[in-house]
Protein backbone atom coordinates (compact mmCIF):
# COMPACT_ATOMS: atom_id res chain seq x y z
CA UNK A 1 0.00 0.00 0.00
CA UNK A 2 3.09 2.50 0.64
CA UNK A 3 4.03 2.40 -2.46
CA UNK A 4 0.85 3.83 -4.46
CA UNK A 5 0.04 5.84 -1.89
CA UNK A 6 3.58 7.72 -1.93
CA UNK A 7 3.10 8.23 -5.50
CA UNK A 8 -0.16 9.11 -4.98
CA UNK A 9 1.28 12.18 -3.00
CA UNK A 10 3.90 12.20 -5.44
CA UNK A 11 1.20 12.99 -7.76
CA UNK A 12 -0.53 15.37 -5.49
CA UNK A 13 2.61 17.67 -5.14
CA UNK A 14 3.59 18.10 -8.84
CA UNK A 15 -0.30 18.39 -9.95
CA UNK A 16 -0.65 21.36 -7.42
CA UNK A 17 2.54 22.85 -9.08
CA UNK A 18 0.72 22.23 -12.60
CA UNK A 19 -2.39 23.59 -11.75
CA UNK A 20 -0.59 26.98 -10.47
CA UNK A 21 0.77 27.44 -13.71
CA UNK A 22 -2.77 27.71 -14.99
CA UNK A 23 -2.79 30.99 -12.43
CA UNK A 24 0.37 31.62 -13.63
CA UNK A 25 -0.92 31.34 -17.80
CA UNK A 26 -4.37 33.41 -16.62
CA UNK A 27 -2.39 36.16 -14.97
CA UNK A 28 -0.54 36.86 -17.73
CA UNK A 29 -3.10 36.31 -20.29
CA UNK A 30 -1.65 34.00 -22.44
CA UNK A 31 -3.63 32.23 -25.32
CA UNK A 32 -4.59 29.15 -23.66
CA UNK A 33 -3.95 27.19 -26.76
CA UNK A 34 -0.29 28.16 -27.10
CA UNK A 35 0.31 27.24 -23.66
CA UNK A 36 -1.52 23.80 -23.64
CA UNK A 37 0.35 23.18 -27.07
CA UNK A 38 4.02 24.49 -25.03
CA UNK A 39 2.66 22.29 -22.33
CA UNK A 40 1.09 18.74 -24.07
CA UNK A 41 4.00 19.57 -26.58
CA UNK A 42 6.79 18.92 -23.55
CA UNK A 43 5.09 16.09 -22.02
CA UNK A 44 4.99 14.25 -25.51
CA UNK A 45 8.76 14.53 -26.25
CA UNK A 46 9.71 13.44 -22.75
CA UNK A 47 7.09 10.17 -23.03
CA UNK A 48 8.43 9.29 -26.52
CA UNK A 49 12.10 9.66 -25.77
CA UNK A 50 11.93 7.27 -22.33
CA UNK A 51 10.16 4.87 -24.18
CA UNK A 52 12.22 4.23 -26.67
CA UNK A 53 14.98 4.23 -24.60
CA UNK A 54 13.17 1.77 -22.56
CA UNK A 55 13.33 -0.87 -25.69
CA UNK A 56 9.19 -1.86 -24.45
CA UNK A 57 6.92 -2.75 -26.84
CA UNK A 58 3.40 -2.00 -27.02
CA UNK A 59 0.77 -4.42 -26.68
CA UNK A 60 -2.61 -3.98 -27.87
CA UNK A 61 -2.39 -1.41 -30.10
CA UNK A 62 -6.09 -0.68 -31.18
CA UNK A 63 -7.15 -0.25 -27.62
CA UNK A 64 -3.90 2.13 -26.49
CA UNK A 65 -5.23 4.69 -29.55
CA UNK A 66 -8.91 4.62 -28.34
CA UNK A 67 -8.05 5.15 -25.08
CA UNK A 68 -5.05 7.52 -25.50
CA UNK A 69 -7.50 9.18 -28.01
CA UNK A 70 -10.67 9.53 -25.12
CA UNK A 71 -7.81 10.49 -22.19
CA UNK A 72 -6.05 13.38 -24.80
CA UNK A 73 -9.65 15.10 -25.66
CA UNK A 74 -10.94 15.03 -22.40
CA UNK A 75 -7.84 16.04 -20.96
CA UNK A 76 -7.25 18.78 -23.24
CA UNK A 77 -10.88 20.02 -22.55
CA UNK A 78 -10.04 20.29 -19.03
CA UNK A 79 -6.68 22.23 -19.30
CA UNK A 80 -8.24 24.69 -21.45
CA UNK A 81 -11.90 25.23 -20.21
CA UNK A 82 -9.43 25.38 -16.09
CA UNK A 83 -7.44 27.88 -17.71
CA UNK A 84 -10.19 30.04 -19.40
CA UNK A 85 -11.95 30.15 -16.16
CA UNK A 86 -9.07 31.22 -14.13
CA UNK A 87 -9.91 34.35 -16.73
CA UNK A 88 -12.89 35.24 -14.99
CA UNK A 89 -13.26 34.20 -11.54
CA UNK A 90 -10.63 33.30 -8.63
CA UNK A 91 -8.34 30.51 -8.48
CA UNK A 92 -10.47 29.58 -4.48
CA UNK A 93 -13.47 29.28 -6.57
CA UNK A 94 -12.57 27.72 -10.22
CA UNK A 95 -10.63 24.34 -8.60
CA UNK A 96 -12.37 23.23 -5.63
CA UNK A 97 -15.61 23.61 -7.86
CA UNK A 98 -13.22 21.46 -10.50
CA UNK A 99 -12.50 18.73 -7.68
CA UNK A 100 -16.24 17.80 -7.18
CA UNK A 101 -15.26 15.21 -10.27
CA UNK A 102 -13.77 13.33 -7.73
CA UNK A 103 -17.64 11.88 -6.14
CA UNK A 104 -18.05 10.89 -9.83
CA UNK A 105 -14.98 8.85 -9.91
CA UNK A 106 -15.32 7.68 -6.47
CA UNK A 107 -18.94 6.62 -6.94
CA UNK A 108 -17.62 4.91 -10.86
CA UNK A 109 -14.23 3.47 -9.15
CA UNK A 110 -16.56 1.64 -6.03
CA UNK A 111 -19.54 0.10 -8.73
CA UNK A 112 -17.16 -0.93 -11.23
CA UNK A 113 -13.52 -1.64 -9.94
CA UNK A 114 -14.96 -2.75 -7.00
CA UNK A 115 -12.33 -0.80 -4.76
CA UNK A 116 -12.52 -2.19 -1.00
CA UNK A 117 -12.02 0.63 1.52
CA UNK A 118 -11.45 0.71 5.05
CA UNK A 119 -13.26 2.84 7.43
CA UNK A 120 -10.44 5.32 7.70
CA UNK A 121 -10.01 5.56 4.41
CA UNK A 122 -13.94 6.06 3.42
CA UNK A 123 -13.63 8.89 6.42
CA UNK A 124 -10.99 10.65 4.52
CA UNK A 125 -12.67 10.42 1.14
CA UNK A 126 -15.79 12.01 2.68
CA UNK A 127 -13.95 14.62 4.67
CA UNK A 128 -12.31 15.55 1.64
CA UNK A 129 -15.45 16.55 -0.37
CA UNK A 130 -16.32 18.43 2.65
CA UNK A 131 -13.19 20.69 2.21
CA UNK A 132 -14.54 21.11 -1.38
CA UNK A 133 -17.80 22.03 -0.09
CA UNK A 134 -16.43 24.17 2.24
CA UNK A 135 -14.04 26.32 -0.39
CA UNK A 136 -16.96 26.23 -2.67
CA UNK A 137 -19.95 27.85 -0.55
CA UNK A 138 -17.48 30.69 0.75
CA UNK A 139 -15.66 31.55 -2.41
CA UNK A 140 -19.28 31.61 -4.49
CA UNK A 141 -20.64 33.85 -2.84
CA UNK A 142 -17.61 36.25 -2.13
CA UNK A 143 -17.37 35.72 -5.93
CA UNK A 144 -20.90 36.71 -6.95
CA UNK A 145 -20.69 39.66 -4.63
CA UNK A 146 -18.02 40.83 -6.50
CA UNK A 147 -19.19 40.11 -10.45
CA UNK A 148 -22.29 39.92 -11.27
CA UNK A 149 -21.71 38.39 -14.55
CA UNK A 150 -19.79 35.03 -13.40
CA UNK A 151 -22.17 32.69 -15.82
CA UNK A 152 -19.66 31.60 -18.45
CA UNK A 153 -16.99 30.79 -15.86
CA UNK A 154 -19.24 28.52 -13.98
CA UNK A 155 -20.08 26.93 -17.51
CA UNK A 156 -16.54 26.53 -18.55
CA UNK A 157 -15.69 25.14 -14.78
CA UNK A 158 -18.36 22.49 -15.09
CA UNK A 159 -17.12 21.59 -18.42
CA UNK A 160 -14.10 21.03 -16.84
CA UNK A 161 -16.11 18.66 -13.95
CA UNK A 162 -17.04 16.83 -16.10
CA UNK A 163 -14.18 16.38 -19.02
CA UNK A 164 -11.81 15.92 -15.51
CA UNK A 165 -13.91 12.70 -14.49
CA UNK A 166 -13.22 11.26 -18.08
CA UNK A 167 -9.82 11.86 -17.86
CA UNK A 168 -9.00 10.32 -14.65
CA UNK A 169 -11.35 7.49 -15.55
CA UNK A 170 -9.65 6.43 -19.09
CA UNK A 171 -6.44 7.41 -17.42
CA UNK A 172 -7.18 4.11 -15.04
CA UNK A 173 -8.21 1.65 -17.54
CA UNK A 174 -4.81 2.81 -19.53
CA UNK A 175 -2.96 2.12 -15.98
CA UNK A 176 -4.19 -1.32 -16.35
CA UNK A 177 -4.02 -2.81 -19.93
CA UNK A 178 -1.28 -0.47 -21.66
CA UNK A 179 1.96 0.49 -21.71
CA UNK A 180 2.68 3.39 -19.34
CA UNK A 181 5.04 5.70 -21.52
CA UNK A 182 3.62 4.20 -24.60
CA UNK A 183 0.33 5.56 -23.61
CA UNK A 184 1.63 9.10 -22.10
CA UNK A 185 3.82 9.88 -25.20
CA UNK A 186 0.34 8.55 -27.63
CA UNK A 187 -2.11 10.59 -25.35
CA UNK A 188 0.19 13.73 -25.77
CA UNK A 189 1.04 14.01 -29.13
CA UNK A 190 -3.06 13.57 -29.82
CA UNK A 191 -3.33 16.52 -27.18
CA UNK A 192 -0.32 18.58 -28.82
CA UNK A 193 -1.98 18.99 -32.23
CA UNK A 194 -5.72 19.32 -31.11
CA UNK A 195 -4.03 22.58 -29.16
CA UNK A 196 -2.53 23.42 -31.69
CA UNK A 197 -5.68 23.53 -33.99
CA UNK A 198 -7.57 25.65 -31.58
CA UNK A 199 -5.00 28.37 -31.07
CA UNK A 200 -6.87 30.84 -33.76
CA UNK A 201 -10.18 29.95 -32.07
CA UNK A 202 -9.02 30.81 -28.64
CA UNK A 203 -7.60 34.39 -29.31
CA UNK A 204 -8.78 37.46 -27.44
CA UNK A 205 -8.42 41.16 -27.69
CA UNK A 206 -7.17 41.28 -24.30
CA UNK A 207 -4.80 38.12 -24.81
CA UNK A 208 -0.57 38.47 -24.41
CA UNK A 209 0.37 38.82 -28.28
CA UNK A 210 3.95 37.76 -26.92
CA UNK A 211 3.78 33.68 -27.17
CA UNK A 212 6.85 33.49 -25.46
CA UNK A 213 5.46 33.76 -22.26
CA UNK A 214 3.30 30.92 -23.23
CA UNK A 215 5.58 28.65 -24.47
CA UNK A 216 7.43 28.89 -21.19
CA UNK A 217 4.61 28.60 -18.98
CA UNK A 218 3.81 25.60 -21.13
CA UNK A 219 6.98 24.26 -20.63
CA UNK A 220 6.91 24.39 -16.99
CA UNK A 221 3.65 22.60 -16.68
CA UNK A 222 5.00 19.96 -19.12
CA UNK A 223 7.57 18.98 -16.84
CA UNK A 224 5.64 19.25 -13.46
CA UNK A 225 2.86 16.97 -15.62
CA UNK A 226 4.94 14.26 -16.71
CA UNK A 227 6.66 14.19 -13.35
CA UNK A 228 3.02 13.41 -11.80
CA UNK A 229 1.14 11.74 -14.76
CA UNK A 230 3.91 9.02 -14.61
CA UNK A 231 3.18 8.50 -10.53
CA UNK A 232 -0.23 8.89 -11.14
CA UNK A 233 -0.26 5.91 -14.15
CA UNK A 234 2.53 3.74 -11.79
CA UNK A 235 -0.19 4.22 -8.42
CA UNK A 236 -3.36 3.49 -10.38
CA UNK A 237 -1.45 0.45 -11.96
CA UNK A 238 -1.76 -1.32 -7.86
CA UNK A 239 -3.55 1.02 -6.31
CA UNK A 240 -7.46 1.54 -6.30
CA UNK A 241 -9.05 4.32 -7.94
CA UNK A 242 -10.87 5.63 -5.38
CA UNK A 243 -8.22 6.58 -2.75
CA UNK A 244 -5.45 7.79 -5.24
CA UNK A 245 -7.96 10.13 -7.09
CA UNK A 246 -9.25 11.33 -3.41
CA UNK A 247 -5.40 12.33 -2.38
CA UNK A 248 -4.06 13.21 -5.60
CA UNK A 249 -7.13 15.64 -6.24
CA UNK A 250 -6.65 17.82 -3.32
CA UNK A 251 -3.70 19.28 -5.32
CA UNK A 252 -5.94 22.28 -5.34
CA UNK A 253 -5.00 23.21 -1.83
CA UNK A 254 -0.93 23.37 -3.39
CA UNK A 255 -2.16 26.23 -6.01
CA UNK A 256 -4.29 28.23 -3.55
CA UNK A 257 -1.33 28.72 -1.48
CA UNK A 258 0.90 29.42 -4.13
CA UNK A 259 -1.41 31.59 -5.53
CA UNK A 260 -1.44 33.29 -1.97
CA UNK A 261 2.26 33.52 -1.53
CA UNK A 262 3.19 34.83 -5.14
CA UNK A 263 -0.34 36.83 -6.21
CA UNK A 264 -1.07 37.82 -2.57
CA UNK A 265 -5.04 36.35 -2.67
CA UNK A 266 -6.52 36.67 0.66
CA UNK A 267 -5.97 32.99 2.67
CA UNK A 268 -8.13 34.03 5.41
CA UNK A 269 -9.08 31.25 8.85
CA UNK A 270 -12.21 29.11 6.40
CA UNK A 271 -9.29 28.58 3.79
CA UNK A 272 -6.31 27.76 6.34
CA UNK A 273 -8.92 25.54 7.98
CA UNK A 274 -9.81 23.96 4.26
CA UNK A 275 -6.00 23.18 4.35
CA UNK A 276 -5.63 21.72 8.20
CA UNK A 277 -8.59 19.59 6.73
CA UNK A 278 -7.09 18.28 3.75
CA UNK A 279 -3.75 17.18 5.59
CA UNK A 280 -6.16 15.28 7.99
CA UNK A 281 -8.08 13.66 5.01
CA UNK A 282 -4.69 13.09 3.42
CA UNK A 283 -3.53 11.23 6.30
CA UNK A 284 -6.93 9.35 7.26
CA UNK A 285 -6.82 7.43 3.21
CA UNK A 286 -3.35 6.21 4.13
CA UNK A 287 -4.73 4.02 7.15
């Protein structure tokens, strides 16, 4: 069990870094295209270049595209519609809202993987939603007090719900009956040119015209990504769904205080206690 659940956290640590680059790609205004190409772009070359050095071969071959195909599309969805929402309403209210996927995966995970959990770890699960919850009901409203006109972000963040509960799902059944790298480096280059085709659709007026900033940004997340991705695909490979989706998800919590250190947003006592929660819940799904 130590080992998934280390990379589990593994996971949790470099996904928080990832998702803070979002911030990062939102604050600057960068077209979200050019940085998920920068970003799918980097993960893609890494995958392909480690498995080739790894000599593997890859084993079912029609099922790997299908699912590298559903994981890259629904993946891609959620990277974009994350970062056009960070456009339009805080970072506090765009992720936790995000990490309510994680009842859908739970609930999926329990019915069809048949995941056995203990007590403790069924205690965590539920305490984290309730951090979610928590984030959520405070950050709404402060949000809607604020801007009136918060409708498409709430549409693009439950687009991203929902595409982030594919994603994790296929990513699973990959974990299971593919190659690991072979189906990162497959996944990614699918994801690098469906960015690429969108970058026209997703310019703005108010957009960064300077792509360099976005092919950096991009860059960064690539790395953090494939860092995770790989001990998210190497958990889920022994480890059930369920739990690792439950600790890795709370990666959240990393960005909001990153996004407090470096963009000064207000961490006031219902956030720091959102935080003390999550370390419990953490700690209660490794029991």
């Amino acid at each position: 069990m130590t080992n998934w659940y280390v990379l589990a956290v593994i996971t949790l640590l470099f996904f928080g870094i990832q998702r803070f680059l979002y911030k990062v790609s939102a604050e600057k205004r960068c077209n979200s295209a050019w940085t998920s190409f920068s970003f799918m772009g980097t993960v893609a070359l890494l995958s392909s270049i480690l498995f080739f050095a790894s000599k593997e071969t890859l084993t079912n071959l029609f099922f790997l595209l299908c699912i590298s195909f559903v994981n890259s599309a629904s993946f891609l969805a959620n990277t974009i519609t994350a970062m056009e929402a960070l456009k339009r309403i805080s970072m506090s209210v765009v992720y936790p809202v995000i990490r309510l996927n994680t009842t859908v995966v739970v609930i999926f995970s329990i019915i069809y993987f048949r995941d056995r959990l203990s007590i403790y770890q069924i205690l965590g699960i539920i305490l984290a939603i309730i951090v979610i919850l928590i984030l959520i009901r405070y950050d709404y409203e402060e949000q809607r007090v604020r801007d009136k006109n918060v409708k498409v972000g709430f549409i693009l963040i439950f687009l991203a719900l929902l595409s982030g509960a594919v994603a994790a799902i296929s990513t699973k059944f990959a974990a299971i009956y593919t190659n690991t790298l072979g189906f990162m480096a497959i996944s990614y280059i699918f994801s690098t040119f469906f960015s690429l085709g969108l970058r026209k659709r997703l310019k703005s007026e108010q957009e960064n015209s300077n792509h360099r900033n976005a092919l950096i940004i991009g860059c960064s997340m690539g790395l953090a990504n494939f860092i995770g991705f790989y001990a998210f695909l190497k958990a889920l490979s022994v480890g059930p769904l369920s739990i690792i989706i439950s600790v890795s998800g709370m990666y959240f919590v990393i960005a909001i205080v990153l996004s407090a250190l470096i963009y000064r947003e207000k961490l006031n006592r219902l956030r720091i206690a959102g935080i003390c929660l999550t370390i419990i819940a953490v700690t209660l799904m490794r029991v």
